[in-house]
PDB file of N, CA and C in Angstrom:
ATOM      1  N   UNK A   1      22.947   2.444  -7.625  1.00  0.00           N
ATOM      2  CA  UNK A   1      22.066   1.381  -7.197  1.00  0.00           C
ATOM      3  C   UNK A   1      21.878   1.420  -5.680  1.00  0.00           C
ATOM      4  N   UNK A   2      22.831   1.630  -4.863  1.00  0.00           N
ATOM      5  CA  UNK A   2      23.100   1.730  -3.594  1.00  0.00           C
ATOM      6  C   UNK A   2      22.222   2.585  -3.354  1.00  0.00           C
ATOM      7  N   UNK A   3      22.331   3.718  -3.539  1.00  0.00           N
ATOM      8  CA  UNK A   3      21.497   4.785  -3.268  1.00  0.00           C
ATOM      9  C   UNK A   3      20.406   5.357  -3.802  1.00  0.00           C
ATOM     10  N   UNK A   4      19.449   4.276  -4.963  1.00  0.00           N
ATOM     11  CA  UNK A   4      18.242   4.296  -4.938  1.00  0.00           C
ATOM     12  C   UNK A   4      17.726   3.234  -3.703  1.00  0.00           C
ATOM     13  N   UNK A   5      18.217   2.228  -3.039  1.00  0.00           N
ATOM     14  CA  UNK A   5      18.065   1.118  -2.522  1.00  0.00           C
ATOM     15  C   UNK A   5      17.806   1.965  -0.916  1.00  0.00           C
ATOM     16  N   UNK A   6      18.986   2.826  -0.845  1.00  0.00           N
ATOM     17  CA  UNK A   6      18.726   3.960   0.538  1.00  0.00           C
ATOM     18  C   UNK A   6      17.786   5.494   0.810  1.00  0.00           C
ATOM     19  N   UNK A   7      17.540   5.313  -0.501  1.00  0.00           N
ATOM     20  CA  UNK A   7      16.262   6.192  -0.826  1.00  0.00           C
ATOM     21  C   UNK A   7      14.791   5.822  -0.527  1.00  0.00           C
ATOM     22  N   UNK A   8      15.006   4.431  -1.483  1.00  0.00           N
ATOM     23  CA  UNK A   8      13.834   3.858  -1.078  1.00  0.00           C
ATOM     24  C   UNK A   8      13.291   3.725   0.551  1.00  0.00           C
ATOM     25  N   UNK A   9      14.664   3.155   0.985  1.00  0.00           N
ATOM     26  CA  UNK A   9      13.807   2.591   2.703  1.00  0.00           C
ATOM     27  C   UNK A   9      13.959   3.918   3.331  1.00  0.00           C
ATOM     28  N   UNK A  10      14.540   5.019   3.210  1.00  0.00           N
ATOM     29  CA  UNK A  10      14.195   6.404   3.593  1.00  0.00           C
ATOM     30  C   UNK A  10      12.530   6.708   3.427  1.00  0.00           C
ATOM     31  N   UNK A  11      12.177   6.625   2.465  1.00  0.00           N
ATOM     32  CA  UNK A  11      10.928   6.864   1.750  1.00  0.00           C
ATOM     33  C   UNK A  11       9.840   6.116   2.539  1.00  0.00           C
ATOM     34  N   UNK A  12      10.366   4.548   2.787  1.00  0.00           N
ATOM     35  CA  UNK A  12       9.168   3.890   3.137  1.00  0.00           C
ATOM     36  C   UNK A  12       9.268   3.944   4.812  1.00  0.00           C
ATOM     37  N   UNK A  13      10.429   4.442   5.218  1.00  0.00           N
ATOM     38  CA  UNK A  13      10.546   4.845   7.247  1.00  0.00           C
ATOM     39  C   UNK A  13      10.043   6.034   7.492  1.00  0.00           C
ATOM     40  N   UNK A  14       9.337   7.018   6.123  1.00  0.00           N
ATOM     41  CA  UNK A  14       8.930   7.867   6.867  1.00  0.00           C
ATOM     42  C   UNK A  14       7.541   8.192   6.241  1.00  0.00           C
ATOM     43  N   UNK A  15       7.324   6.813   5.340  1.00  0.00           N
ATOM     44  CA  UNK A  15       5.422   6.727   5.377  1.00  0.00           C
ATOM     45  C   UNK A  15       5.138   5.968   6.674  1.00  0.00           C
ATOM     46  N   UNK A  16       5.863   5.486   7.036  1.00  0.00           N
ATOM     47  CA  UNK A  16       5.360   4.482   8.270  1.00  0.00           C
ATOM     48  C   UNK A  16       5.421   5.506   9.811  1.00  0.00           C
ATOM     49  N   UNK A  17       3.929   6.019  10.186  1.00  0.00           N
ATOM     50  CA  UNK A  17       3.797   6.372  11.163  1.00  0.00           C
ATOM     51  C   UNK A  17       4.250   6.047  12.421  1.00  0.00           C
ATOM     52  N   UNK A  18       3.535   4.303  12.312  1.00  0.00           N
ATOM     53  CA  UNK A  18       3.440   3.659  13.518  1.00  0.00           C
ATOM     54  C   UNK A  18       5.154   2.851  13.851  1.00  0.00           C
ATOM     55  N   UNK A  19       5.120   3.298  15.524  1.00  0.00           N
ATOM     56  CA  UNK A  19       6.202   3.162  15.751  1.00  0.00           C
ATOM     57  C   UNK A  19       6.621   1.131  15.779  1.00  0.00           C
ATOM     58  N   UNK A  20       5.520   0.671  15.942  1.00  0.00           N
ATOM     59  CA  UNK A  20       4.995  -0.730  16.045  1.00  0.00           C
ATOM     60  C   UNK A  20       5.713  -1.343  15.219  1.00  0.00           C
ATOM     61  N   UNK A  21       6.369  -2.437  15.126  1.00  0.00           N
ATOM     62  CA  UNK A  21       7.298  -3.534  13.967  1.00  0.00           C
ATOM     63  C   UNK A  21       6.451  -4.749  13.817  1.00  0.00           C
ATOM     64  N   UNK A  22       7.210  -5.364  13.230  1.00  0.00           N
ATOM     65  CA  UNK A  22       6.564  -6.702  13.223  1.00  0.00           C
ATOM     66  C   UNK A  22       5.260  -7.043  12.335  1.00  0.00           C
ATOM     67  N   UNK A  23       4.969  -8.663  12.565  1.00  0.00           N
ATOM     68  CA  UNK A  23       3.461  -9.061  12.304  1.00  0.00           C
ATOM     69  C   UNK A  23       2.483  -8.409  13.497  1.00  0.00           C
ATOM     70  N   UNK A  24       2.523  -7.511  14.540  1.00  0.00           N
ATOM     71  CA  UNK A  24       1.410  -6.611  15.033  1.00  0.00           C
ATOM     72  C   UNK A  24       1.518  -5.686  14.289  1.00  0.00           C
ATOM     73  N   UNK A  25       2.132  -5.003  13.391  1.00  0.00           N
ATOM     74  CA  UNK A  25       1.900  -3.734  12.915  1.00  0.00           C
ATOM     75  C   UNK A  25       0.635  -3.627  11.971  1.00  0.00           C
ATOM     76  N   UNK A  26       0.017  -5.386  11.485  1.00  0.00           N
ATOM     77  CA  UNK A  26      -0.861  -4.817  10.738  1.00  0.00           C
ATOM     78  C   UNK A  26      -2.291  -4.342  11.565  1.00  0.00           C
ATOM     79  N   UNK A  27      -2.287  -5.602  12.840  1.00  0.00           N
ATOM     80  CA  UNK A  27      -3.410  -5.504  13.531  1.00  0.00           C
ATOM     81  C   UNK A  27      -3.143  -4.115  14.277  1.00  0.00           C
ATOM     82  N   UNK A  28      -2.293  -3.035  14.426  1.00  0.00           N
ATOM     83  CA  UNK A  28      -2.522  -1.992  15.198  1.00  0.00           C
ATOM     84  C   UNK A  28      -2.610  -1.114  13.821  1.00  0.00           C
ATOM     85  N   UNK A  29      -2.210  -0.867  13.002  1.00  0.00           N
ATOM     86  CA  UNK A  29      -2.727  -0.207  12.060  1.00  0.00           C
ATOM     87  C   UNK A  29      -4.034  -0.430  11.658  1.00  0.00           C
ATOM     88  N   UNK A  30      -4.674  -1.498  11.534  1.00  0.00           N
ATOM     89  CA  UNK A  30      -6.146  -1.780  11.637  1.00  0.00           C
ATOM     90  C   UNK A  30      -7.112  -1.421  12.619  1.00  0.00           C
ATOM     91  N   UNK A  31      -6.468  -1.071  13.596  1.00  0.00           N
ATOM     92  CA  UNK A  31      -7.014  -0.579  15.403  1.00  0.00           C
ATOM     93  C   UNK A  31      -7.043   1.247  14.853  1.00  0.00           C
ATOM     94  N   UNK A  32      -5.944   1.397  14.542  1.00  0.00           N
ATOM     95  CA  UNK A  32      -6.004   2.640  14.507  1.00  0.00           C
ATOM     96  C   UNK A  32      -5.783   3.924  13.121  1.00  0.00           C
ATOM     97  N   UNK A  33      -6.563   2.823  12.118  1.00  0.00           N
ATOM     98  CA  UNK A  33      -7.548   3.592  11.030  1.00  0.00           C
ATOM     99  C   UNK A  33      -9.476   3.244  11.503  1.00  0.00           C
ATOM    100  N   UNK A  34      -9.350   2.388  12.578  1.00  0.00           N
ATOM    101  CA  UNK A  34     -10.566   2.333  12.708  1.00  0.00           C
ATOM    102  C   UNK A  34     -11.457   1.103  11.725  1.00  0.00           C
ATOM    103  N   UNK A  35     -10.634   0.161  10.948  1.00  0.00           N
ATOM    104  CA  UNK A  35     -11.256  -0.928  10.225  1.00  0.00           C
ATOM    105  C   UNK A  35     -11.817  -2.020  11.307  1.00  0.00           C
ATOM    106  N   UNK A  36     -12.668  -2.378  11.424  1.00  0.00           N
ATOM    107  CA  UNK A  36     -12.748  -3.852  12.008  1.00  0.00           C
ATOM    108  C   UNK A  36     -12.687  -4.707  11.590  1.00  0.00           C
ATOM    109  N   UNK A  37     -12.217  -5.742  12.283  1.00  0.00           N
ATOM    110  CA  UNK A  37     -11.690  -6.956  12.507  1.00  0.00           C
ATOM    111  C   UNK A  37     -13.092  -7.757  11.770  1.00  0.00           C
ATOM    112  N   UNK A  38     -12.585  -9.806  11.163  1.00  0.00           N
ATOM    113  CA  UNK A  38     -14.333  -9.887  10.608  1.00  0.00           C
ATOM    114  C   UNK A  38     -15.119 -10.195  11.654  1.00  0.00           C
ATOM    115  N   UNK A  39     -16.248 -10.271  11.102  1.00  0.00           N
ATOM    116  CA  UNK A  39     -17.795 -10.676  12.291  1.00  0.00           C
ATOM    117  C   UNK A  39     -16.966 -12.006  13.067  1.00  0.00           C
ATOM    118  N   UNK A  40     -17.174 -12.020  14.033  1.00  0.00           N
ATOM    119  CA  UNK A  40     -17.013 -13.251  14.536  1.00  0.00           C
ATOM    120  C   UNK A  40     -18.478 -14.067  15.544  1.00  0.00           C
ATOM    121  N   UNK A  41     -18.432 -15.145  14.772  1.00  0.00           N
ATOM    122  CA  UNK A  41     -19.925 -15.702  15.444  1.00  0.00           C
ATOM    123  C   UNK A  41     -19.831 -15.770  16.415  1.00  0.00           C
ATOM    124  N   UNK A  42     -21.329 -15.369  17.046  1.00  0.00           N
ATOM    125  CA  UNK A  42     -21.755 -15.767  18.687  1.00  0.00           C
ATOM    126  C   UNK A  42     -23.131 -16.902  18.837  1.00  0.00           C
ATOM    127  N   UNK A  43     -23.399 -17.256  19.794  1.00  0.00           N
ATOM    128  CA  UNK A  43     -24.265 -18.516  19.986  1.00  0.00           C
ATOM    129  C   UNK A  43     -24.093 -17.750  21.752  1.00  0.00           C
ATOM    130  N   UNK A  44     -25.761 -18.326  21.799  1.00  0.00           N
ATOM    131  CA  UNK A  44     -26.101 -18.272  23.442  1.00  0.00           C
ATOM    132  C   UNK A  44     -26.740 -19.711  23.735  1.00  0.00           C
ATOM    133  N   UNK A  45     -26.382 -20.394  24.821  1.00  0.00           N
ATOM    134  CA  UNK A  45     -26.369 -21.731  25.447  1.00  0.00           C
ATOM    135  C   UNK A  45     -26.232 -21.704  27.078  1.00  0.00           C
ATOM    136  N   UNK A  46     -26.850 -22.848  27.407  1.00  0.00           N
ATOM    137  CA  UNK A  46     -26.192 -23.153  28.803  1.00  0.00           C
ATOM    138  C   UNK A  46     -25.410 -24.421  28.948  1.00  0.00           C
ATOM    139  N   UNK A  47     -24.764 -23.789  30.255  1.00  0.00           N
ATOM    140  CA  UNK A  47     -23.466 -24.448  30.632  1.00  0.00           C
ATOM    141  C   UNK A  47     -23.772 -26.432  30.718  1.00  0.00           C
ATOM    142  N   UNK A  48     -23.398 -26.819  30.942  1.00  0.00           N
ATOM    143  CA  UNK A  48     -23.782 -28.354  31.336  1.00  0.00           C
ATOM    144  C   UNK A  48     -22.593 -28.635  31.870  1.00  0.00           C
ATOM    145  N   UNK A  49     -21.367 -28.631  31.687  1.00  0.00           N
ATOM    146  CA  UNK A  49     -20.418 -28.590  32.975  1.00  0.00           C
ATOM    147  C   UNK A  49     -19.408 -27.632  32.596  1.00  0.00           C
ATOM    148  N   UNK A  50     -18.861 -27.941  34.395  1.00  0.00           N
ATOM    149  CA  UNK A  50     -17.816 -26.954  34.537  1.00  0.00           C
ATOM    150  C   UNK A  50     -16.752 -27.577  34.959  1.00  0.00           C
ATOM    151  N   UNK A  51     -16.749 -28.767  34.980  1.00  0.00           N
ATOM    152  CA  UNK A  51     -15.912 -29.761  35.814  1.00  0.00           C
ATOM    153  C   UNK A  51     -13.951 -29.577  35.756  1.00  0.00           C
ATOM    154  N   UNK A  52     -13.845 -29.005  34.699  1.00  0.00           N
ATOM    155  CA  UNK A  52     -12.500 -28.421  34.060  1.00  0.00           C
ATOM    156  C   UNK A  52     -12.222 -27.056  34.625  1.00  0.00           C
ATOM    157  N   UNK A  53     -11.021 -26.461  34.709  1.00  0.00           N
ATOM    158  CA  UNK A  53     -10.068 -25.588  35.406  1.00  0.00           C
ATOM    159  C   UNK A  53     -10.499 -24.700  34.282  1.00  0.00           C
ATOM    160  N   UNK A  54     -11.151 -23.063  33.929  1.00  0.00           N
ATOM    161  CA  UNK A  54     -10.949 -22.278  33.041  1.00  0.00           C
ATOM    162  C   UNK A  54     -11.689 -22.678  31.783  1.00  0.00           C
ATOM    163  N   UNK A  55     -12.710 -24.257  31.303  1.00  0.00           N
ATOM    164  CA  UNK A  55     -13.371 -24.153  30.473  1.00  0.00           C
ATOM    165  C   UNK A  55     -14.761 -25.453  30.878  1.00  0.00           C
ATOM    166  N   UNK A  56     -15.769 -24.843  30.139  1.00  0.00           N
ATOM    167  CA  UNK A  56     -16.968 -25.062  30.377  1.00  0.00           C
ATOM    168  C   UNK A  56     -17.667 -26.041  29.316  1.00  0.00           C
ATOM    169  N   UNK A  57     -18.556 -26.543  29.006  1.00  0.00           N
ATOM    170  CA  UNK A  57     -19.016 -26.962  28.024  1.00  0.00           C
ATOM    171  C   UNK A  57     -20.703 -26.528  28.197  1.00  0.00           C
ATOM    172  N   UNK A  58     -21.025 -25.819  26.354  1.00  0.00           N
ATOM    173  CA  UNK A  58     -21.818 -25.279  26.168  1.00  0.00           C
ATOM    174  C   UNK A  58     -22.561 -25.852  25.643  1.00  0.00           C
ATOM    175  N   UNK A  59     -24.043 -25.714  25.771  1.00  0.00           N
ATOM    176  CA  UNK A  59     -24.804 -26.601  25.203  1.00  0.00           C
ATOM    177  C   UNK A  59     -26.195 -25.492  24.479  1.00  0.00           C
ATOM    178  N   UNK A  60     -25.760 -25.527  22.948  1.00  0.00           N
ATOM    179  CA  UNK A  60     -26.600 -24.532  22.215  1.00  0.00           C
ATOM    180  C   UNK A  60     -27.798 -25.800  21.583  1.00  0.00           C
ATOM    181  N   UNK A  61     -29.089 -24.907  21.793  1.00  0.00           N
ATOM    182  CA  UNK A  61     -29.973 -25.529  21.311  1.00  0.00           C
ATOM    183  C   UNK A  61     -30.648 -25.043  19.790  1.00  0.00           C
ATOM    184  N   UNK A  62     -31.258 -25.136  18.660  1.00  0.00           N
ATOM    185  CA  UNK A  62     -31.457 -24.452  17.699  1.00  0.00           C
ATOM    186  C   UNK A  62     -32.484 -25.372  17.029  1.00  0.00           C
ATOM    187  N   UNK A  63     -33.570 -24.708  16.082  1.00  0.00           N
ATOM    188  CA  UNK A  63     -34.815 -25.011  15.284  1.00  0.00           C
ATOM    189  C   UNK A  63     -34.816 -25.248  14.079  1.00  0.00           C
ATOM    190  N   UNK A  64     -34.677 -26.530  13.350  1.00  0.00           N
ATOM    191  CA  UNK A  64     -34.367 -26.599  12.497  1.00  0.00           C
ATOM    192  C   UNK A  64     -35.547 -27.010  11.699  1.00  0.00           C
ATOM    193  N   UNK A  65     -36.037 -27.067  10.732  1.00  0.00           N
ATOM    194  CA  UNK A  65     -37.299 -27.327   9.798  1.00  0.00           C
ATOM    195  C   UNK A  65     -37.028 -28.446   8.761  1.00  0.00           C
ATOM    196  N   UNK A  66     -37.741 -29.580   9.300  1.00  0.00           N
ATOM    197  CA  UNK A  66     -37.798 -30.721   8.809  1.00  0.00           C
ATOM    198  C   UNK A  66     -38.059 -31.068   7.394  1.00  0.00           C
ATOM    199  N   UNK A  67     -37.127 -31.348   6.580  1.00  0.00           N
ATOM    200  CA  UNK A  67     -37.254 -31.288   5.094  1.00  0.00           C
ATOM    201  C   UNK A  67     -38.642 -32.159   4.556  1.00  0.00           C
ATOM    202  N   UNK A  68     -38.923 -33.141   5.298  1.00  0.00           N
ATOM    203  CA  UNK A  68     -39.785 -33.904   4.227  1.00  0.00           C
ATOM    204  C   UNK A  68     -41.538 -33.640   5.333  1.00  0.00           C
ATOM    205  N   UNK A  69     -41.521 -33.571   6.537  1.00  0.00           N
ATOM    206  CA  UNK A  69     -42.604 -33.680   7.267  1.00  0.00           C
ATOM    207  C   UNK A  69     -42.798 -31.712   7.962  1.00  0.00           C
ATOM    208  N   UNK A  70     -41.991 -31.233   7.638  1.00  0.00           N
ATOM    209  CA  UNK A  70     -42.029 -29.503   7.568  1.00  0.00           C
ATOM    210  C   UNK A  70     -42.616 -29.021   9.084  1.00  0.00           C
ATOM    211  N   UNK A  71     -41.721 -29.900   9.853  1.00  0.00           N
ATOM    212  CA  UNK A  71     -41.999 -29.323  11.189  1.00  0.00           C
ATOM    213  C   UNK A  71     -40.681 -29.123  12.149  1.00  0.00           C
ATOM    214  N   UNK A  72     -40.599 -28.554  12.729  1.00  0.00           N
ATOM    215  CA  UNK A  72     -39.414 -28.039  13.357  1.00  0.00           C
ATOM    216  C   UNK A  72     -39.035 -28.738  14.779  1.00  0.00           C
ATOM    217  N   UNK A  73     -37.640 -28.869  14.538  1.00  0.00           N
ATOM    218  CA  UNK A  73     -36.804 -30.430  15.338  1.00  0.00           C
ATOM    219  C   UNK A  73     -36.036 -29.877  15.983  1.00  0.00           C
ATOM    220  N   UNK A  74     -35.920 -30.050  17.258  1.00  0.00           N
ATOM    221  CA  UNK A  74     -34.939 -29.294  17.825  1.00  0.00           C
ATOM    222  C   UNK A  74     -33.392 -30.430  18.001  1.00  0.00           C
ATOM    223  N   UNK A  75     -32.360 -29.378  17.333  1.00  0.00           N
ATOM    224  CA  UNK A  75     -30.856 -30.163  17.284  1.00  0.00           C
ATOM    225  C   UNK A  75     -29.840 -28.993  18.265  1.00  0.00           C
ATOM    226  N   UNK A  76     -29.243 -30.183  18.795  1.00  0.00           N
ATOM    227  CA  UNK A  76     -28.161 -29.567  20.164  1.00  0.00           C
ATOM    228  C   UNK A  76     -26.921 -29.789  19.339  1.00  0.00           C
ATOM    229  N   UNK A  77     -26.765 -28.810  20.058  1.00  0.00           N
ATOM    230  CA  UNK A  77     -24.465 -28.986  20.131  1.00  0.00           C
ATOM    231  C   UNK A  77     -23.797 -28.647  20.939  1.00  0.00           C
ATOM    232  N   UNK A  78     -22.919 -29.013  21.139  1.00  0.00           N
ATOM    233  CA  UNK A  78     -22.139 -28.876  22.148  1.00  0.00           C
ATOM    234  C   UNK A  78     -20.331 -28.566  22.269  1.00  0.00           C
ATOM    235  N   UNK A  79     -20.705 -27.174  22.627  1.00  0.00           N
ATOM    236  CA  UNK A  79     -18.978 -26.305  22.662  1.00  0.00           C
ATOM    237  C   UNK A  79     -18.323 -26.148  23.952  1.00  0.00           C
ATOM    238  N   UNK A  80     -17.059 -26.513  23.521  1.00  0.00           N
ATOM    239  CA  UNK A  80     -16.062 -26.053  25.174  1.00  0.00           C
ATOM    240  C   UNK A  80     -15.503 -25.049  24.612  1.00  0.00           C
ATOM    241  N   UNK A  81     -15.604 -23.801  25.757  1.00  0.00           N
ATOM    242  CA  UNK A  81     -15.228 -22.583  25.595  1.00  0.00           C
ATOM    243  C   UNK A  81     -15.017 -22.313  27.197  1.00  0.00           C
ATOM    244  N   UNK A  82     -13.796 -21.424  26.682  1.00  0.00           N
ATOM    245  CA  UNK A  82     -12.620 -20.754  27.971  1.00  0.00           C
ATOM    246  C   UNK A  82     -13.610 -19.927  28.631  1.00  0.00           C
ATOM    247  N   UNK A  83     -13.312 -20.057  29.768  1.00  0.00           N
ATOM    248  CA  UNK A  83     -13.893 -19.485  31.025  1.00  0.00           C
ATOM    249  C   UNK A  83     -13.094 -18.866  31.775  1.00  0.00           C
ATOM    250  N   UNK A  84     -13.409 -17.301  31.815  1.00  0.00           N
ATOM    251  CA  UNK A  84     -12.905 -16.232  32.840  1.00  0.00           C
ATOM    252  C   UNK A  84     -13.378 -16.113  33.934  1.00  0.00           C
ATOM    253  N   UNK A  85     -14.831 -16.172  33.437  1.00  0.00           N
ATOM    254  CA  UNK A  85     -15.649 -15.438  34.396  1.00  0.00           C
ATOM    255  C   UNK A  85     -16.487 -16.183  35.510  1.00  0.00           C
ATOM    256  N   UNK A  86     -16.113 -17.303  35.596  1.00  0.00           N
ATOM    257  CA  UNK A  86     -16.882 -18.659  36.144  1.00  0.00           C
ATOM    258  C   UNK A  86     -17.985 -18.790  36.604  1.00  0.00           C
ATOM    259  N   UNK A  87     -18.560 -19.038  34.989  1.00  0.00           N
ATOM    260  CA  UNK A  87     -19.631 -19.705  35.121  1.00  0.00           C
ATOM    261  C   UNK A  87     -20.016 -21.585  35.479  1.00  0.00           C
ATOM    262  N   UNK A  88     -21.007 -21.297  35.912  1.00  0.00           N
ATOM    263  CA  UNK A  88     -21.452 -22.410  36.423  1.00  0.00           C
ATOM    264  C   UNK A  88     -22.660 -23.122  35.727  1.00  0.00           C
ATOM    265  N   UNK A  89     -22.959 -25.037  36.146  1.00  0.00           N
ATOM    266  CA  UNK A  89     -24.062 -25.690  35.374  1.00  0.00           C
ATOM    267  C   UNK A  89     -25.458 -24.647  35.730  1.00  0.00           C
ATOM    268  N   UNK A  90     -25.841 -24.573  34.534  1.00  0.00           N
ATOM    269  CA  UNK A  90     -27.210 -23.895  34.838  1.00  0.00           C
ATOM    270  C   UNK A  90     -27.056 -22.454  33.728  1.00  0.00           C
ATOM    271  N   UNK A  91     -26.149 -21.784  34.259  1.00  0.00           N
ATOM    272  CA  UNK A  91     -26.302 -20.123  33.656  1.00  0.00           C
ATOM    273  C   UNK A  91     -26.141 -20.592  31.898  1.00  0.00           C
ATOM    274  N   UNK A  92     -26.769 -19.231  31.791  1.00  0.00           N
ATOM    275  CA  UNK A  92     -27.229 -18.922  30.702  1.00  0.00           C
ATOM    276  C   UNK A  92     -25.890 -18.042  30.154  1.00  0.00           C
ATOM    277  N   UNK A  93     -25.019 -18.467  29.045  1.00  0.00           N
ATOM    278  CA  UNK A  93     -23.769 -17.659  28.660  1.00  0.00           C
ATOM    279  C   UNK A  93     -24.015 -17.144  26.948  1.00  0.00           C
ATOM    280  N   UNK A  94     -23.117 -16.486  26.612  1.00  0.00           N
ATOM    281  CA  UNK A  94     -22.718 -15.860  25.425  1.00  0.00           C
ATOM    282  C   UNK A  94     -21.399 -16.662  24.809  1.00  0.00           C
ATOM    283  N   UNK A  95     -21.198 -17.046  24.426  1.00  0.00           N
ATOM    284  CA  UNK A  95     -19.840 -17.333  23.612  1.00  0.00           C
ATOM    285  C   UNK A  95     -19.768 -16.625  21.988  1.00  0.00           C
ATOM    286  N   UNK A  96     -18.328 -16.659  22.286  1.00  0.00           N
ATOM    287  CA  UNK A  96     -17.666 -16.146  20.780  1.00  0.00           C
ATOM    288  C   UNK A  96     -16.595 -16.866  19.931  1.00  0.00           C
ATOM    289  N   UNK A  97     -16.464 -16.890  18.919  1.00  0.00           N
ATOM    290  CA  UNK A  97     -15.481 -17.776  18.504  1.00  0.00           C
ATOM    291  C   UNK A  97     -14.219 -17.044  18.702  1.00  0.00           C
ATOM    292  N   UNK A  98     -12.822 -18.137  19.055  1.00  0.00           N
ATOM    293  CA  UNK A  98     -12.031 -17.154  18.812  1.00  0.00           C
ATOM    294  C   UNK A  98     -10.940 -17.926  18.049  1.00  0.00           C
ATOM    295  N   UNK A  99      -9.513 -17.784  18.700  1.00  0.00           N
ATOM    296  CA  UNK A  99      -8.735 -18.474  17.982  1.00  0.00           C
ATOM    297  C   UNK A  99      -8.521 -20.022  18.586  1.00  0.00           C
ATOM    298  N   UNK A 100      -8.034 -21.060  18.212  1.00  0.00           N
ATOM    299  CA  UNK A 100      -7.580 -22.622  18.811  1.00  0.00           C
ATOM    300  C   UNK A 100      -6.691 -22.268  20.119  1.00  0.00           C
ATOM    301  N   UNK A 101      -7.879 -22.622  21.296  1.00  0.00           N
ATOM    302  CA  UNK A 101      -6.750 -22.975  22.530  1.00  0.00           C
ATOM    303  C   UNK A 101      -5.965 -23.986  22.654  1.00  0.00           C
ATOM    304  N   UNK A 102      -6.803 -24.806  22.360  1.00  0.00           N
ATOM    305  CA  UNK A 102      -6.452 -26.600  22.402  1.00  0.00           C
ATOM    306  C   UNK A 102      -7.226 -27.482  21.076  1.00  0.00           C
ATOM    307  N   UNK A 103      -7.496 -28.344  21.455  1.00  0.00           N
ATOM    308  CA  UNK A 103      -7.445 -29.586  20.406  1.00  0.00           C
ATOM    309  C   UNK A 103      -9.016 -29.677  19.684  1.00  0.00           C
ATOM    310  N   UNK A 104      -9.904 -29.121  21.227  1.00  0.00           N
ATOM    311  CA  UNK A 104     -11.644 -28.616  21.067  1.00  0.00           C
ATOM    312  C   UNK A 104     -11.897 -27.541  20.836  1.00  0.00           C
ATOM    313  N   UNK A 105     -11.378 -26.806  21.744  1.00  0.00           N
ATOM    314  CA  UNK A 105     -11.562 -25.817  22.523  1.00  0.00           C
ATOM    315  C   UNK A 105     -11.388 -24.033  21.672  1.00  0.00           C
ATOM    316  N   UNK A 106     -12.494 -23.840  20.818  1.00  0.00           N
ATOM    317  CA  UNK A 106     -12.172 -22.777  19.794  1.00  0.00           C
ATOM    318  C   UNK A 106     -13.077 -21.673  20.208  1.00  0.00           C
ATOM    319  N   UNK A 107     -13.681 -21.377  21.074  1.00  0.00           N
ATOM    320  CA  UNK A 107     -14.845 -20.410  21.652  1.00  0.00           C
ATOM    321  C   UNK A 107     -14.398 -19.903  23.459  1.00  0.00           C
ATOM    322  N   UNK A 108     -15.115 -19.123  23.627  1.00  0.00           N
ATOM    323  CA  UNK A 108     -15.094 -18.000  24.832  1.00  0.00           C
ATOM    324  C   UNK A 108     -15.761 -17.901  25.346  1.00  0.00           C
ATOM    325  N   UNK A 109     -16.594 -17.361  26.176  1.00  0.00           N
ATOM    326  CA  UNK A 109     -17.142 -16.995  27.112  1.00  0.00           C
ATOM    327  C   UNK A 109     -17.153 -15.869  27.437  1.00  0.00           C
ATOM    328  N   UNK A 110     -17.921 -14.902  26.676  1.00  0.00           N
ATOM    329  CA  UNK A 110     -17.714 -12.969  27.099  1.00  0.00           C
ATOM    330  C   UNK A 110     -19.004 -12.788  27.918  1.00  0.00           C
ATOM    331  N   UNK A 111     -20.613 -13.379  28.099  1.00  0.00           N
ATOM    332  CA  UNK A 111     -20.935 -13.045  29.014  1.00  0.00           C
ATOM    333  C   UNK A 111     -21.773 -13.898  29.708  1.00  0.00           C
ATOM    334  N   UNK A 112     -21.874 -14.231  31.068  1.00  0.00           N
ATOM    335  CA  UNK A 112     -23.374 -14.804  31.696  1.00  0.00           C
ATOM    336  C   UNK A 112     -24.457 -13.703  31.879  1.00  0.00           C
ATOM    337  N   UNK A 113     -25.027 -14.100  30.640  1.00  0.00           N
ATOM    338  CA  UNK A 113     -26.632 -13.935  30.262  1.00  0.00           C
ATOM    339  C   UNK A 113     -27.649 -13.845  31.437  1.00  0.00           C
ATOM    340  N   UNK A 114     -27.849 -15.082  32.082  1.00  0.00           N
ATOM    341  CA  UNK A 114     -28.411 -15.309  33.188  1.00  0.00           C
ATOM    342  C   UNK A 114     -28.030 -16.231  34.213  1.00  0.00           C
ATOM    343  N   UNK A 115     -27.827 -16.227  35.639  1.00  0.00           N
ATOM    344  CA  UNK A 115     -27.318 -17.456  36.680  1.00  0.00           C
ATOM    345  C   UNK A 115     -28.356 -17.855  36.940  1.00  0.00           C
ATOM    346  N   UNK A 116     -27.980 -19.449  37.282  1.00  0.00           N
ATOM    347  CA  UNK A 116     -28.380 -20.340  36.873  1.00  0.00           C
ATOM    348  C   UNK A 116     -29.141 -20.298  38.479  1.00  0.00           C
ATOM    349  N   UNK A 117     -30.558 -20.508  39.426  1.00  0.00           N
ATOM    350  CA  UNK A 117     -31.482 -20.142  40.018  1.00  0.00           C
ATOM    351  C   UNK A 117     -30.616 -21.926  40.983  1.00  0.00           C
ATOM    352  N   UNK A 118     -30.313 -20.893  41.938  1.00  0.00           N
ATOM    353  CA  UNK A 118     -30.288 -22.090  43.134  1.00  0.00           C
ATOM    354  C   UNK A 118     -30.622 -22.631  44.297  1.00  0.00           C
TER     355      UNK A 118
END
């Protein structure tokens, strides 16, 4: 019994390439068969403040088509997303979703699109 038990984890230490342990071993084995990660949504908006240390609040605008009068309404929303790159009120950004920083705060900031004309 012993020594099917030391066979086995023989067997399975030397399918395992990656030198990596842990809960990263799946995300670097996923890096490096080349699978990607899922879609993760993006939205483009501008800033409306910056008043906070590292996050911004985004303000996405979008066209929505009016169920009963069939004309198109424009509805806002509004995301706080982490800021690297400091942007400012006005520019035009990219956000991405990512994981929970804080309590709002579930989106990014990967690019300014356009600065904001001063």
């Amino acid at each position: 019994m012993a020594e099917e038990n030391q066979a086995e984890s023989n067997m399975n230490a030397a399918a395992s390439d990656s030198p990596v342990t842990g809960s990263n071993n799946i995300a670097a084995e996923a890096s490096a068969n080349g699978t990607a990660r899922a879609h993760r949504s993006q939205k483009v908006g501008s800033v409306v403040s910056d008043k906070m240390q590292k996050t911004v609040v985004v303000r996405v605008d979008r066209l929505v088509r009016h169920t009963k009068y069939r004309r198109y309404v424009r509805r806002t929303s509004k995301f706080m997303a982490h800021d690297e790159l400091g942007a400012t009120i006005g520019d035009k950004v990219r956000i991405v979703e990512t994981r929970p920083m804080s309590a709002r705060k579930r989106w990014r900031v990967i690019e300014i699109v356009q600065k904001a004309a001063k």
